[in-house]
C-alpha atoms as a PDB file:
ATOM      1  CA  UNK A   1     155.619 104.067 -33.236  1.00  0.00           C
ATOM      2  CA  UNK A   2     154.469 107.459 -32.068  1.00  0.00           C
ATOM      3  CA  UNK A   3     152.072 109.137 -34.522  1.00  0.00           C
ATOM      4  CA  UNK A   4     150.776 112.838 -34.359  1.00  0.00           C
ATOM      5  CA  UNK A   5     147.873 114.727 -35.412  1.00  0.00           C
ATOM      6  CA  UNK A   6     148.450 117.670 -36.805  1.00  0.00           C
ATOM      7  CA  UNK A   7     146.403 121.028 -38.907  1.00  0.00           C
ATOM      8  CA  UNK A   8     147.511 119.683 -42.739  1.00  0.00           C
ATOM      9  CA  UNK A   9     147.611 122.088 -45.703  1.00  0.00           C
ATOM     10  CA  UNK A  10     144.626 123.652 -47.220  1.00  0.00           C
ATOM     11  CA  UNK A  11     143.728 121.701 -50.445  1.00  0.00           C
ATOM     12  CA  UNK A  12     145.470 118.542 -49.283  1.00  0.00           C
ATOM     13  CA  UNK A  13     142.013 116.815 -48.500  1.00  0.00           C
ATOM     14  CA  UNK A  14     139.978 117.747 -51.831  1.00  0.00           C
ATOM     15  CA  UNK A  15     137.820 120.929 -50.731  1.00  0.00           C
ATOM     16  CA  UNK A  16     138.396 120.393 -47.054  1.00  0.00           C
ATOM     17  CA  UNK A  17     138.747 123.647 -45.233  1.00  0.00           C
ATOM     18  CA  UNK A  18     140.250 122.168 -42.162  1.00  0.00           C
ATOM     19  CA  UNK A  19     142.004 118.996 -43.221  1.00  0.00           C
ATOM     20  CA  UNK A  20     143.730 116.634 -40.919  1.00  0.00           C
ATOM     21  CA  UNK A  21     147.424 114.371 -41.267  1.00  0.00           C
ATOM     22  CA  UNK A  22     148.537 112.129 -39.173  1.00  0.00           C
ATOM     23  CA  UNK A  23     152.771 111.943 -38.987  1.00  0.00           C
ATOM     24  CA  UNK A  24     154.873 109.476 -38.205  1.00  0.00           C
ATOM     25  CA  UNK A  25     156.928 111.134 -34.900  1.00  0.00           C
ATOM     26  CA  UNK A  26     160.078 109.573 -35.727  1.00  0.00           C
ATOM     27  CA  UNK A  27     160.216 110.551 -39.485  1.00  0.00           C
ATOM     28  CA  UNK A  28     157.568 112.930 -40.123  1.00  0.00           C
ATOM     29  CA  UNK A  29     156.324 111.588 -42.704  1.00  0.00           C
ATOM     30  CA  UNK A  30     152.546 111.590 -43.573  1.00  0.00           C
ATOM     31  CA  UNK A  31     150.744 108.386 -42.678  1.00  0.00           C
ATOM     32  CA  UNK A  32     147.164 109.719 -44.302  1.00  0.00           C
ATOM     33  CA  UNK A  33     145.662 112.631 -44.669  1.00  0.00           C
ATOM     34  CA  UNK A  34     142.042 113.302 -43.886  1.00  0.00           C
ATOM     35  CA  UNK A  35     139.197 115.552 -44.196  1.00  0.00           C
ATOM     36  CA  UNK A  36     137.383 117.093 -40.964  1.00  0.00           C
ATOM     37  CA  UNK A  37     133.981 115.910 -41.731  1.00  0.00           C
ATOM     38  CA  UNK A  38     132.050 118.601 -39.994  1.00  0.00           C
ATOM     39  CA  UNK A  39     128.458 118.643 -40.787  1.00  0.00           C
ATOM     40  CA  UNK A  40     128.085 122.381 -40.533  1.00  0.00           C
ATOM     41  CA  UNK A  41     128.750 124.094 -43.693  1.00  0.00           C
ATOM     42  CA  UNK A  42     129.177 127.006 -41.657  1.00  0.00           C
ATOM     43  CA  UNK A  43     132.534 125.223 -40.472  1.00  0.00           C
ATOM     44  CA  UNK A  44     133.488 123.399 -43.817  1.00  0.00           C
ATOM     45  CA  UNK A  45     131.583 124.274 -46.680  1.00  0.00           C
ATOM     46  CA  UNK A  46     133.341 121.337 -48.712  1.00  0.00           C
ATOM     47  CA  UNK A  47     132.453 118.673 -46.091  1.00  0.00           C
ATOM     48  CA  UNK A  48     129.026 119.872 -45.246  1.00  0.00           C
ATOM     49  CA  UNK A  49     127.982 119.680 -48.796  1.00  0.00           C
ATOM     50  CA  UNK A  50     129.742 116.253 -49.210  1.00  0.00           C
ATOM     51  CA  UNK A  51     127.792 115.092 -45.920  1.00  0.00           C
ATOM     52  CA  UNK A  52     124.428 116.827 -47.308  1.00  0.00           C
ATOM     53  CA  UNK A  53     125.324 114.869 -50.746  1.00  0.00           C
ATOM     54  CA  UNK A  54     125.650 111.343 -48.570  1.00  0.00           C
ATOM     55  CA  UNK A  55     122.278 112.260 -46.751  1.00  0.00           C
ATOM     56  CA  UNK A  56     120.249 112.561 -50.448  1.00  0.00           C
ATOM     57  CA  UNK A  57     121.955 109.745 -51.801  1.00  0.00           C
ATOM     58  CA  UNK A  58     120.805 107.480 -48.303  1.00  0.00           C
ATOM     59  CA  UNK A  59     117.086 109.287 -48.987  1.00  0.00           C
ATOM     60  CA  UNK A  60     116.708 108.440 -52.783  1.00  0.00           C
ATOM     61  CA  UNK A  61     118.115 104.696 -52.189  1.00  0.00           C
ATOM     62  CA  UNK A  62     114.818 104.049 -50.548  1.00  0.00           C
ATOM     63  CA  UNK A  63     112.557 105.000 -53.848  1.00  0.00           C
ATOM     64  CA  UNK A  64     115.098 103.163 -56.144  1.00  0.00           C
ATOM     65  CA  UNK A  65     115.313  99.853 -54.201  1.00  0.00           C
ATOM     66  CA  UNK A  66     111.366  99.184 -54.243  1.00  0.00           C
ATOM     67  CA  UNK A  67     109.328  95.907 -55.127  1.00  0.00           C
ATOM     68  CA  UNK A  68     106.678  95.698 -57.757  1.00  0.00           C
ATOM     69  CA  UNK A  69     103.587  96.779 -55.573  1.00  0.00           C
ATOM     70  CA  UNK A  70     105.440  99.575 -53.971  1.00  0.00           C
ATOM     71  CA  UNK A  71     104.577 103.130 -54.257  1.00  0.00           C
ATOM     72  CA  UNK A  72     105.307 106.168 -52.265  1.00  0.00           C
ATOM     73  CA  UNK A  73     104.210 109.261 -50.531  1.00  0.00           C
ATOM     74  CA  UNK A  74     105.638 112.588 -49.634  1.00  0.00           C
ATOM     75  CA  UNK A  75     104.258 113.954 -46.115  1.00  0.00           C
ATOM     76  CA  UNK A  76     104.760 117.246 -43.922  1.00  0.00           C
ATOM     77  CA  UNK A  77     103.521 117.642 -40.607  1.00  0.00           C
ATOM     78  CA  UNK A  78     103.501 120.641 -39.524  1.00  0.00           C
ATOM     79  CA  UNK A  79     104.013 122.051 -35.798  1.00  0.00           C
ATOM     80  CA  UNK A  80     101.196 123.427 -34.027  1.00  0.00           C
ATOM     81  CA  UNK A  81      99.901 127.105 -34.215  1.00  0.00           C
ATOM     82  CA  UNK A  82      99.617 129.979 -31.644  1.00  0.00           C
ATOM     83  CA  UNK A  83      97.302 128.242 -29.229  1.00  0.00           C
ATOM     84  CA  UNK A  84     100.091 125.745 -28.125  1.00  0.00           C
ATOM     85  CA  UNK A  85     102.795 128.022 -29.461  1.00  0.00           C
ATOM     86  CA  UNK A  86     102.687 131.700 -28.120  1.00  0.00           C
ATOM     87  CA  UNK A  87     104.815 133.920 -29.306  1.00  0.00           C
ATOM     88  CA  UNK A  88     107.166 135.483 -26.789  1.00  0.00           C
ATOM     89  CA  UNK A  89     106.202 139.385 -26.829  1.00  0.00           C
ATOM     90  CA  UNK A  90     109.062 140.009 -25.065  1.00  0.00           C
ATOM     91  CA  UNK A  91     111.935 139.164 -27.966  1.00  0.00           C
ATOM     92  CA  UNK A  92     110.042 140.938 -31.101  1.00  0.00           C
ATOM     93  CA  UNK A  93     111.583 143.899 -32.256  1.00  0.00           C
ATOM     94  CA  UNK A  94     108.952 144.939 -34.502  1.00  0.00           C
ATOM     95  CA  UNK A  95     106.496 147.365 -34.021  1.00  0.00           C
ATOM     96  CA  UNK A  96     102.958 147.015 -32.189  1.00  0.00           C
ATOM     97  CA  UNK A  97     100.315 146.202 -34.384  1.00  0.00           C
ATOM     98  CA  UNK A  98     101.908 144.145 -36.354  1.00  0.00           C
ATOM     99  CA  UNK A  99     101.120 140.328 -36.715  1.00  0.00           C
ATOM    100  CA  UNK A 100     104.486 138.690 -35.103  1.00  0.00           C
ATOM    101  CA  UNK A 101     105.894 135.965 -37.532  1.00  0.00           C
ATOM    102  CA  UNK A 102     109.250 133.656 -37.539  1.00  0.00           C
ATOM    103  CA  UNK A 103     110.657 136.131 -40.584  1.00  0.00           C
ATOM    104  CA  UNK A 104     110.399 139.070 -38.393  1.00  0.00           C
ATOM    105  CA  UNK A 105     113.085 137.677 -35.739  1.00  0.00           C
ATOM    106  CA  UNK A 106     109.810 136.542 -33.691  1.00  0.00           C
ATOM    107  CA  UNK A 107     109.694 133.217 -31.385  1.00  0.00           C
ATOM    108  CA  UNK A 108     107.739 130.761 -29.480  1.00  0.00           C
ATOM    109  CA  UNK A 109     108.097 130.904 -25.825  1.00  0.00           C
ATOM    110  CA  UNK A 110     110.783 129.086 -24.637  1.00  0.00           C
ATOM    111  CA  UNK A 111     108.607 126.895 -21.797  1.00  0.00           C
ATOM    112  CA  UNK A 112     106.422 125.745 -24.593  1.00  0.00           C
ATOM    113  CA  UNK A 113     108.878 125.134 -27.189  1.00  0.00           C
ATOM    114  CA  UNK A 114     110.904 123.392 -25.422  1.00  0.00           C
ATOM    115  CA  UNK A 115     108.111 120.765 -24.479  1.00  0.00           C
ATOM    116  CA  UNK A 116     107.241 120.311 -28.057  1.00  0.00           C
ATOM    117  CA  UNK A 117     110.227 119.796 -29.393  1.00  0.00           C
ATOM    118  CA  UNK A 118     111.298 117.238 -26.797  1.00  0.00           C
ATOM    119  CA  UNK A 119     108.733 115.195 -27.418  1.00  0.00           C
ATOM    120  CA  UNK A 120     108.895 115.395 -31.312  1.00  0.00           C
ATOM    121  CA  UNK A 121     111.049 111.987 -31.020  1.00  0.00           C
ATOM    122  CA  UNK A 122     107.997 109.853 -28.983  1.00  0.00           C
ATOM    123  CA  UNK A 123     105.633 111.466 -31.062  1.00  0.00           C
ATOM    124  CA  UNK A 124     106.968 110.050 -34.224  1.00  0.00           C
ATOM    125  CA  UNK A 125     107.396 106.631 -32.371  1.00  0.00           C
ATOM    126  CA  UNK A 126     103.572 106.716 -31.813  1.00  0.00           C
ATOM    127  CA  UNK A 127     102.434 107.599 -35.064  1.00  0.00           C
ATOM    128  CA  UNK A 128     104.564 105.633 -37.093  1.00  0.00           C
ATOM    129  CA  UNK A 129     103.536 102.718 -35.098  1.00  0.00           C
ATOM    130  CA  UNK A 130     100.050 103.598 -35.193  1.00  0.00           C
ATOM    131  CA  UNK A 131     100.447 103.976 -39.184  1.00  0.00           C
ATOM    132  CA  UNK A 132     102.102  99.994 -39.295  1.00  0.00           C
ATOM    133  CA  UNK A 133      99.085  98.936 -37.431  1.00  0.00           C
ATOM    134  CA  UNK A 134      96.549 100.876 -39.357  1.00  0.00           C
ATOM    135  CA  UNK A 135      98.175  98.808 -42.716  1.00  0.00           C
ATOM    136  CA  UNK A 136      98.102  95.149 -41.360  1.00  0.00           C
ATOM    137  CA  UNK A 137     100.309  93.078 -44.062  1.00  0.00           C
ATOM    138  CA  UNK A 138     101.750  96.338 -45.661  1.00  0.00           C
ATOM    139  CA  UNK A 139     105.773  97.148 -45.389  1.00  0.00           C
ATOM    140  CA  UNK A 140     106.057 100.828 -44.676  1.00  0.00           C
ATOM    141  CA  UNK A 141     109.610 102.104 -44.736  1.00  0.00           C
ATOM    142  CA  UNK A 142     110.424 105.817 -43.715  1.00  0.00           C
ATOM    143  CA  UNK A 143     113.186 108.455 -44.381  1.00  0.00           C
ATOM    144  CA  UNK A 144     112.440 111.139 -41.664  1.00  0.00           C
ATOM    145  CA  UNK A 145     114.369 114.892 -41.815  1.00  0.00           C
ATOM    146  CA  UNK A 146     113.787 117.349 -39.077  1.00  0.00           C
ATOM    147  CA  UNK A 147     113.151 121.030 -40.169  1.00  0.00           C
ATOM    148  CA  UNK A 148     113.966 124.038 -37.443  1.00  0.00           C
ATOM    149  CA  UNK A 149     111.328 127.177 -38.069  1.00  0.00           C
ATOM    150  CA  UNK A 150     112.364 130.497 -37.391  1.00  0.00           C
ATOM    151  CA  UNK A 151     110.250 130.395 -34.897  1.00  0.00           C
ATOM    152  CA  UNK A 152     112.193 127.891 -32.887  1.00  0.00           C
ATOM    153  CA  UNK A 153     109.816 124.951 -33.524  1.00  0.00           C
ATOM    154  CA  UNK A 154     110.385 121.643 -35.278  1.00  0.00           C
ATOM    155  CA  UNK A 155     108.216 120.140 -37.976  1.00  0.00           C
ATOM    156  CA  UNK A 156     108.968 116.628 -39.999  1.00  0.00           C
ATOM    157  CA  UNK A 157     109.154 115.819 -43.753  1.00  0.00           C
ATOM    158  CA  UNK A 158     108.702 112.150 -44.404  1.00  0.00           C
ATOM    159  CA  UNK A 159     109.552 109.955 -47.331  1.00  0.00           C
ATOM    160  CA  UNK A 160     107.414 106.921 -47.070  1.00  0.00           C
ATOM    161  CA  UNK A 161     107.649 103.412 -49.376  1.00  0.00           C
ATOM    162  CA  UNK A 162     104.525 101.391 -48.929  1.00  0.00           C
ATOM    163  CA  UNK A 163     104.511  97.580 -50.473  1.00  0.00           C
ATOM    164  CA  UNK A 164     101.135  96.363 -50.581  1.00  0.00           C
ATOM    165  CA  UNK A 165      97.172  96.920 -51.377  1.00  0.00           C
ATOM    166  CA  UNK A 166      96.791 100.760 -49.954  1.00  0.00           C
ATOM    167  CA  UNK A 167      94.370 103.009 -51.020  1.00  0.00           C
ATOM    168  CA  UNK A 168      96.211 106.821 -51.109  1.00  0.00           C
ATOM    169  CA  UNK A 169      92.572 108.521 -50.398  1.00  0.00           C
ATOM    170  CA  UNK A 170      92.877 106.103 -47.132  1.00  0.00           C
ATOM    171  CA  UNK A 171      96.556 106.449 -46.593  1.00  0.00           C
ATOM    172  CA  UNK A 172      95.747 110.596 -46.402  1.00  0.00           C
ATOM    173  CA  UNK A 173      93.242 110.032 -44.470  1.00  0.00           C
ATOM    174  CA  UNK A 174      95.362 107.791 -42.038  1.00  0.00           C
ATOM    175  CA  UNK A 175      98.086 110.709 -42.005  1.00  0.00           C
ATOM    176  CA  UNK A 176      95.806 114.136 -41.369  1.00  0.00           C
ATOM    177  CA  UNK A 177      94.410 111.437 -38.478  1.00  0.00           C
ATOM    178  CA  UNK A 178      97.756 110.614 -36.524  1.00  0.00           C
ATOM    179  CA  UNK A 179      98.977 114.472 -37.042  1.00  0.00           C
ATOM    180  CA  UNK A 180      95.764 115.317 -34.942  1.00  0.00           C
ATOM    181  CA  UNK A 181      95.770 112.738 -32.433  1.00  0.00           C
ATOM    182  CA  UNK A 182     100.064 113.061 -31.742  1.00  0.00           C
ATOM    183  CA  UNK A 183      99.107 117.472 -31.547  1.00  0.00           C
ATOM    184  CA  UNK A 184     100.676 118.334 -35.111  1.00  0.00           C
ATOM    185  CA  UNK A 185      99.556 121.470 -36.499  1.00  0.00           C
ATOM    186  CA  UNK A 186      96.384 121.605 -39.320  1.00  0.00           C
ATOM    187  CA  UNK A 187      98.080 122.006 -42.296  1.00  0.00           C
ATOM    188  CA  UNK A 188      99.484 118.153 -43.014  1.00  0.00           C
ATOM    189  CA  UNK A 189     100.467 118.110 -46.455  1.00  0.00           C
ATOM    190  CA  UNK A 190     100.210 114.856 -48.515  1.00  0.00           C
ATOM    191  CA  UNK A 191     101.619 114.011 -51.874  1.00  0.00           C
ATOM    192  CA  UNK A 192     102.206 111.204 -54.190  1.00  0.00           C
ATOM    193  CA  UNK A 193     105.267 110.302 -55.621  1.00  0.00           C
ATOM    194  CA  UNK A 194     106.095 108.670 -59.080  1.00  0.00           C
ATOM    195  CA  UNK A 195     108.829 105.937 -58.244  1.00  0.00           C
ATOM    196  CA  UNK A 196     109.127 106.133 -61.982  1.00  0.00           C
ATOM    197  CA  UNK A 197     109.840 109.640 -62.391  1.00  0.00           C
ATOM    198  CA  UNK A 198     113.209 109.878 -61.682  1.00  0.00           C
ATOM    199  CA  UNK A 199     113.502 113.726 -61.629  1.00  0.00           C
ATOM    200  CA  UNK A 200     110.992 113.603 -58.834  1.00  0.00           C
ATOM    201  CA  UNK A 201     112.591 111.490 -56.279  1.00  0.00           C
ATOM    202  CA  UNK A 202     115.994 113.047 -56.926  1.00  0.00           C
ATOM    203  CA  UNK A 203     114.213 116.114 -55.860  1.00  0.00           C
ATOM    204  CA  UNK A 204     112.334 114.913 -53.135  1.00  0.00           C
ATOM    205  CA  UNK A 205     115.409 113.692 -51.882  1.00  0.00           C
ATOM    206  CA  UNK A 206     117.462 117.292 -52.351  1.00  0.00           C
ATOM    207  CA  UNK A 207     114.714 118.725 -50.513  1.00  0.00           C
ATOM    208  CA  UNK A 208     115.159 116.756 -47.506  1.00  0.00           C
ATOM    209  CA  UNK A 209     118.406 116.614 -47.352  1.00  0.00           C
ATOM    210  CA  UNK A 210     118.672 120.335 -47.354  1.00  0.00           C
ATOM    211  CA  UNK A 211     116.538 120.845 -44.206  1.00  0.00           C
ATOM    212  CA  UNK A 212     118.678 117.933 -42.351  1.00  0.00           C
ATOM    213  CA  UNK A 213     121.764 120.072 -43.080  1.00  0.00           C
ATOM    214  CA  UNK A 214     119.757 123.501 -42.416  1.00  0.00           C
ATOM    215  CA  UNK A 215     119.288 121.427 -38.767  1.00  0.00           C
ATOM    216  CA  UNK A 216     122.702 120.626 -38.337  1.00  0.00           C
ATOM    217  CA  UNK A 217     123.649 124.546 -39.199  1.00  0.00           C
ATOM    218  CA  UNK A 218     121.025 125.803 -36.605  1.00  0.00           C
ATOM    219  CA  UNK A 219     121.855 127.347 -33.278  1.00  0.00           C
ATOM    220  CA  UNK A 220     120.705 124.508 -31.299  1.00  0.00           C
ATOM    221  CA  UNK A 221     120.963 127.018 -27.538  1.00  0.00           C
ATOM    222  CA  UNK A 222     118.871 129.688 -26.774  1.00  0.00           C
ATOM    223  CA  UNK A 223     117.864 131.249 -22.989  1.00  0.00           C
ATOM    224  CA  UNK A 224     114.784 131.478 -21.688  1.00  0.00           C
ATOM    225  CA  UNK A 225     113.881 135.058 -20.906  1.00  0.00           C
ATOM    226  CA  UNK A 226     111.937 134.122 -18.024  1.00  0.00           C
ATOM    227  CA  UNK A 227     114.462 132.131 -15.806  1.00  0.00           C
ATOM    228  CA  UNK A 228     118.039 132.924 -17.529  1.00  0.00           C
ATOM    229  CA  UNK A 229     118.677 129.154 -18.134  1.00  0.00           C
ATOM    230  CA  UNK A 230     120.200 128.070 -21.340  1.00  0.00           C
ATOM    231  CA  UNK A 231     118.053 125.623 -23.482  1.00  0.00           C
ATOM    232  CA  UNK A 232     119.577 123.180 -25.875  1.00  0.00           C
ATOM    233  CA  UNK A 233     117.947 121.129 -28.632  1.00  0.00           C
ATOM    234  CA  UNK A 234     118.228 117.853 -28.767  1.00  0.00           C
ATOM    235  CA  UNK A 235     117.154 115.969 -31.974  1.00  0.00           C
ATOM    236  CA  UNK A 236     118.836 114.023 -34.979  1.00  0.00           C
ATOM    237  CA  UNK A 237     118.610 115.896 -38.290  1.00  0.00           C
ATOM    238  CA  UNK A 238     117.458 112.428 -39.915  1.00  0.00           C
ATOM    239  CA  UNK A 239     117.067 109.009 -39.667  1.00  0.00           C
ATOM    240  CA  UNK A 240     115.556 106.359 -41.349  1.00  0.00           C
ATOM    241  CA  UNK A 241     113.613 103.183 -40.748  1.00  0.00           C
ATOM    242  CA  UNK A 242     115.867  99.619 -40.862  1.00  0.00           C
ATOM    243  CA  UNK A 243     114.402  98.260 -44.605  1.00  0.00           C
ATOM    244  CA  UNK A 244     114.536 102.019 -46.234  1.00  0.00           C
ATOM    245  CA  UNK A 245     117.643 101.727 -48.839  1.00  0.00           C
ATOM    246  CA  UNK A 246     121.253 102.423 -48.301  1.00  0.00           C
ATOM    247  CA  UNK A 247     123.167 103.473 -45.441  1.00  0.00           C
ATOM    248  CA  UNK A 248     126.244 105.779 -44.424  1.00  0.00           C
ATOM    249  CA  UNK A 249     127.886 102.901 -43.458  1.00  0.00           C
ATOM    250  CA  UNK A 250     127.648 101.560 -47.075  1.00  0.00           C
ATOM    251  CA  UNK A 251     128.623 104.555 -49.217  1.00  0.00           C
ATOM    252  CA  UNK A 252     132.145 104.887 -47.235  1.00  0.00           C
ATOM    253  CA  UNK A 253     132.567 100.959 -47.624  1.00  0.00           C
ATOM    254  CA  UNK A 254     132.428 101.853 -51.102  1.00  0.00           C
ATOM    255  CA  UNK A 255     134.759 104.135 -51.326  1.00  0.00           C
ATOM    256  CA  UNK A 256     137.236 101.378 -49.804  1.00  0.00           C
ATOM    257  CA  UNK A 257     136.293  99.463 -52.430  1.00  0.00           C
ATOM    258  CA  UNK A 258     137.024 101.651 -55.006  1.00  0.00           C
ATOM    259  CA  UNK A 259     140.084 102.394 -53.198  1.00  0.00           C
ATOM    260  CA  UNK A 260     140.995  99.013 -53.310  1.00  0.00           C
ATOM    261  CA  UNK A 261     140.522  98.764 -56.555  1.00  0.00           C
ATOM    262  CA  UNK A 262     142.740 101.613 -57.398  1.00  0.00           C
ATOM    263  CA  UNK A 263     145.285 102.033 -55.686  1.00  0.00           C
ATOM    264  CA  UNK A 264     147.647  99.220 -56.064  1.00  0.00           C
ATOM    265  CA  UNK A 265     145.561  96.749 -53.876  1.00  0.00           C
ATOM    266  CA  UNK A 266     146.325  99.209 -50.996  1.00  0.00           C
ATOM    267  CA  UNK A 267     143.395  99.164 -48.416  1.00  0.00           C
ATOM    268  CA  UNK A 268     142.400 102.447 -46.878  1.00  0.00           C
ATOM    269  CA  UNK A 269     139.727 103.438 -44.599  1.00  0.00           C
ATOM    270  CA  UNK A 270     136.895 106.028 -45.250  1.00  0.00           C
ATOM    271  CA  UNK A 271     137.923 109.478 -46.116  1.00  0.00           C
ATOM    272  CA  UNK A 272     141.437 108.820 -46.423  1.00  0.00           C
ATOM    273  CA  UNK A 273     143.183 109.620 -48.969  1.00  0.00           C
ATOM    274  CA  UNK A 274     145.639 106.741 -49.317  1.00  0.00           C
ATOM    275  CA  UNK A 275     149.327 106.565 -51.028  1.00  0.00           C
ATOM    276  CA  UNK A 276     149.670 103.876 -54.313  1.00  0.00           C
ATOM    277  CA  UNK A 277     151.270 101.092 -53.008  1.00  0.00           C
ATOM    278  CA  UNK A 278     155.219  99.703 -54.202  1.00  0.00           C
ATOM    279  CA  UNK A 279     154.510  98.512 -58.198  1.00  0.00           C
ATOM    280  CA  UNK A 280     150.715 100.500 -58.329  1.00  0.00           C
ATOM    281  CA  UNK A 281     150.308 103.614 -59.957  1.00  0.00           C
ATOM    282  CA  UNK A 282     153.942 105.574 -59.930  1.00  0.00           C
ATOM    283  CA  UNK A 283     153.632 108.830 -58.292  1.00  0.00           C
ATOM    284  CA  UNK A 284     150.075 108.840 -58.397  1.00  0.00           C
ATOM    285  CA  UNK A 285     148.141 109.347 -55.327  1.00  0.00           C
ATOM    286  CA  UNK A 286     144.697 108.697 -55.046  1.00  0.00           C
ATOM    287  CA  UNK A 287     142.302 111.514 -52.894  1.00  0.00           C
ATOM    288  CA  UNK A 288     139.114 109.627 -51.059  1.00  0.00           C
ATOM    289  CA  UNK A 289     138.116 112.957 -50.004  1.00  0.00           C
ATOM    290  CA  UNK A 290     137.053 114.240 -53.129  1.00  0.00           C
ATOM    291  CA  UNK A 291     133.575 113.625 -54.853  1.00  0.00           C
ATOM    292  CA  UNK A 292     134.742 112.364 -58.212  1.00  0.00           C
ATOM    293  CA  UNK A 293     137.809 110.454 -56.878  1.00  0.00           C
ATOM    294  CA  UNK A 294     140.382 112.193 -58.592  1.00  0.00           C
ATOM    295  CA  UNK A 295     144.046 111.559 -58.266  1.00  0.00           C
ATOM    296  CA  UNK A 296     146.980 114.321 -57.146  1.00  0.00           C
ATOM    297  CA  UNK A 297     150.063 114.450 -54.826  1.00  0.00           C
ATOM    298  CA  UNK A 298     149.441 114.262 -51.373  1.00  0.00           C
ATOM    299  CA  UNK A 299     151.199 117.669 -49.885  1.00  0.00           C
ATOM    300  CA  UNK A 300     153.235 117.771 -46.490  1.00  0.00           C
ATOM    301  CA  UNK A 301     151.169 119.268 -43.970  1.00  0.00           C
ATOM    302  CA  UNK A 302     153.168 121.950 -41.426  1.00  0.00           C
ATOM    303  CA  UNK A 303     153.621 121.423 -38.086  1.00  0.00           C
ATOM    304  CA  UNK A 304     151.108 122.570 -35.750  1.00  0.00           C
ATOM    305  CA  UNK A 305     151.739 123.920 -31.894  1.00  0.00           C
ATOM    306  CA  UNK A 306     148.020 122.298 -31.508  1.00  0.00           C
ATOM    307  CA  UNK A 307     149.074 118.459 -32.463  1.00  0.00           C
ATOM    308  CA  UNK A 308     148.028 115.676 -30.394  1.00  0.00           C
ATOM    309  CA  UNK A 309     150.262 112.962 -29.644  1.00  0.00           C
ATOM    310  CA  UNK A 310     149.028 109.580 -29.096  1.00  0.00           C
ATOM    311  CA  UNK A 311     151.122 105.895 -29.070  1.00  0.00           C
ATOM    312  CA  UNK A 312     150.132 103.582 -31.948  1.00  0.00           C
END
């Protein structure tokens, strides 16, 4: 059987603004339709805000699934000022005299920039190591997210789960002392979180989320002035340490099993939306790409002079 891929109608893949079919060459009939799972809300507002949705719902799992002697800690470490930092006189547009800042279109130099935030990655590797260490017999999870400045530097918000004997007046003490020894800026912000208080760690968990999809929206390219070459950043909007909560992986399984569940006994993977099987639910359809799950008829997409062909 020869199957195509092929631009399907707006609307046939929940609030997917580029949705995807794949038809059946010999009868043209839909096989599934899916959604195009960009990241960028600047591409697909529907699936970046589904993706940014997955990202807090991976972030809170970590503050839900705790044991009795756990507790938690927000932390931002900042990136370093002008004296590792220097602004790049020749991009600002404003006038002389005035203090250059990221909101006035102002940036670091490239040369310096680009050293920092390559080595934001090994940095983190240090210090979370060094944190383990400094907390013999205490399990310290992590959910990391990446924030871009205006600027053009990087800086880190942290969601850490502690279970054990720590003292927070010693665990902020451990954190202002690994963001000066790894070359983070001064201003290392430390806060504890109710595990309790679940209005809090929903919110902590929005708030991170948003600056991992702010990252993936970012121009990651930019030239430096001084030799023409084009710089590109490299770095993962999030991750998360192995013991922190739930994973990507887990909330799409999920949504096979809910599929499974309601669709006949018809299997279908992630993000599809899958057709009720002979005897299931008559002329009801069920759509995996929308948030709530709700059912509708799955529309013919049109052909496309773009479609891939490919032998299944």
């Amino acid at each position: 059987m020869r199957r195509r891929v092929v631009g399907a109608s707006f609307g046939s893949a929940g609030d997917c603004e580029h949705p995807l079919a794949v038809v059946d060459d010999a009868t043209g009939l839909n096989l599934a339709v899916v959604r195009c799972k960009q990241r960028r809300s600047s591409r697909c507002a529907g699936c970046g805000a589904r993706h940014r949705g997955d990202v807090a719902c991976v972030a809170r799992s970590g503050w839900l699934e705790q044991e009795a002697d756990a507790w938690a800690a927000f932390v931002t470490f900042t990136a370093p000022g002008v004296d590792v930092l220097p602004w790049d006189k020749s991009l600002c547009s404003h006038r002389k005299g005035v203090r250059c800042s990221g909101k006035l279109g102002c940036r670091a130099r490239v040369d310096e920039l680009q050293v920092w935030n390559d080595s934001l990655g090994q940095r983190w590797s240090w210090l979370v190591t060094y944190v383990r260490r400094a907390f013999p017999g205490v399990d310290v999870q992590f959910f990391k997210a990446v924030e871009p400045q205006k600027r053009g530097a990087l800086h880190l918000h942290v969601m850490f789960r502690l279970s054990g004997m720590v003292d927070f007046e010693r665990f902020e003490a451990v954190m202002r002392e690994v963001a000066a020894r790894w070359g983070f800026g001064p201003e290392t912000d430390v806060q504890r979180v109710k595990l309790g208080d679940g209005r809090e760690v929903a919110r902590t968990a929005g708030y991170v989320s948003k600056y991992a999809a702010k990252l993936a929206d970012t121009d990651r390219s930019f030239v430096n002035t001084a030799t023409g070459e084009i710089v590109t950043l490299r770095c993962r909007a999030w991750s998360k340490s192995g013991d922190w909560g739930d994973t990507m992986r887990g909330i799409a399984e999920r949504r096979c099993d809910y599929a499974r569940a309601h669709v006949g006994g018809q299997v279908a993977p992630p993000g599809v939306t899958a057709t009720a099987a002979p005897g299931g639910s008559a002329a009801t359809d069920l759509d995996l790409n929308s948030d709530c799950y709700t059912t509708g008829p799955i529309l013919k997409p049109p052909r496309s002079e773009f479609a891939s062909t490919f032998a299944g």
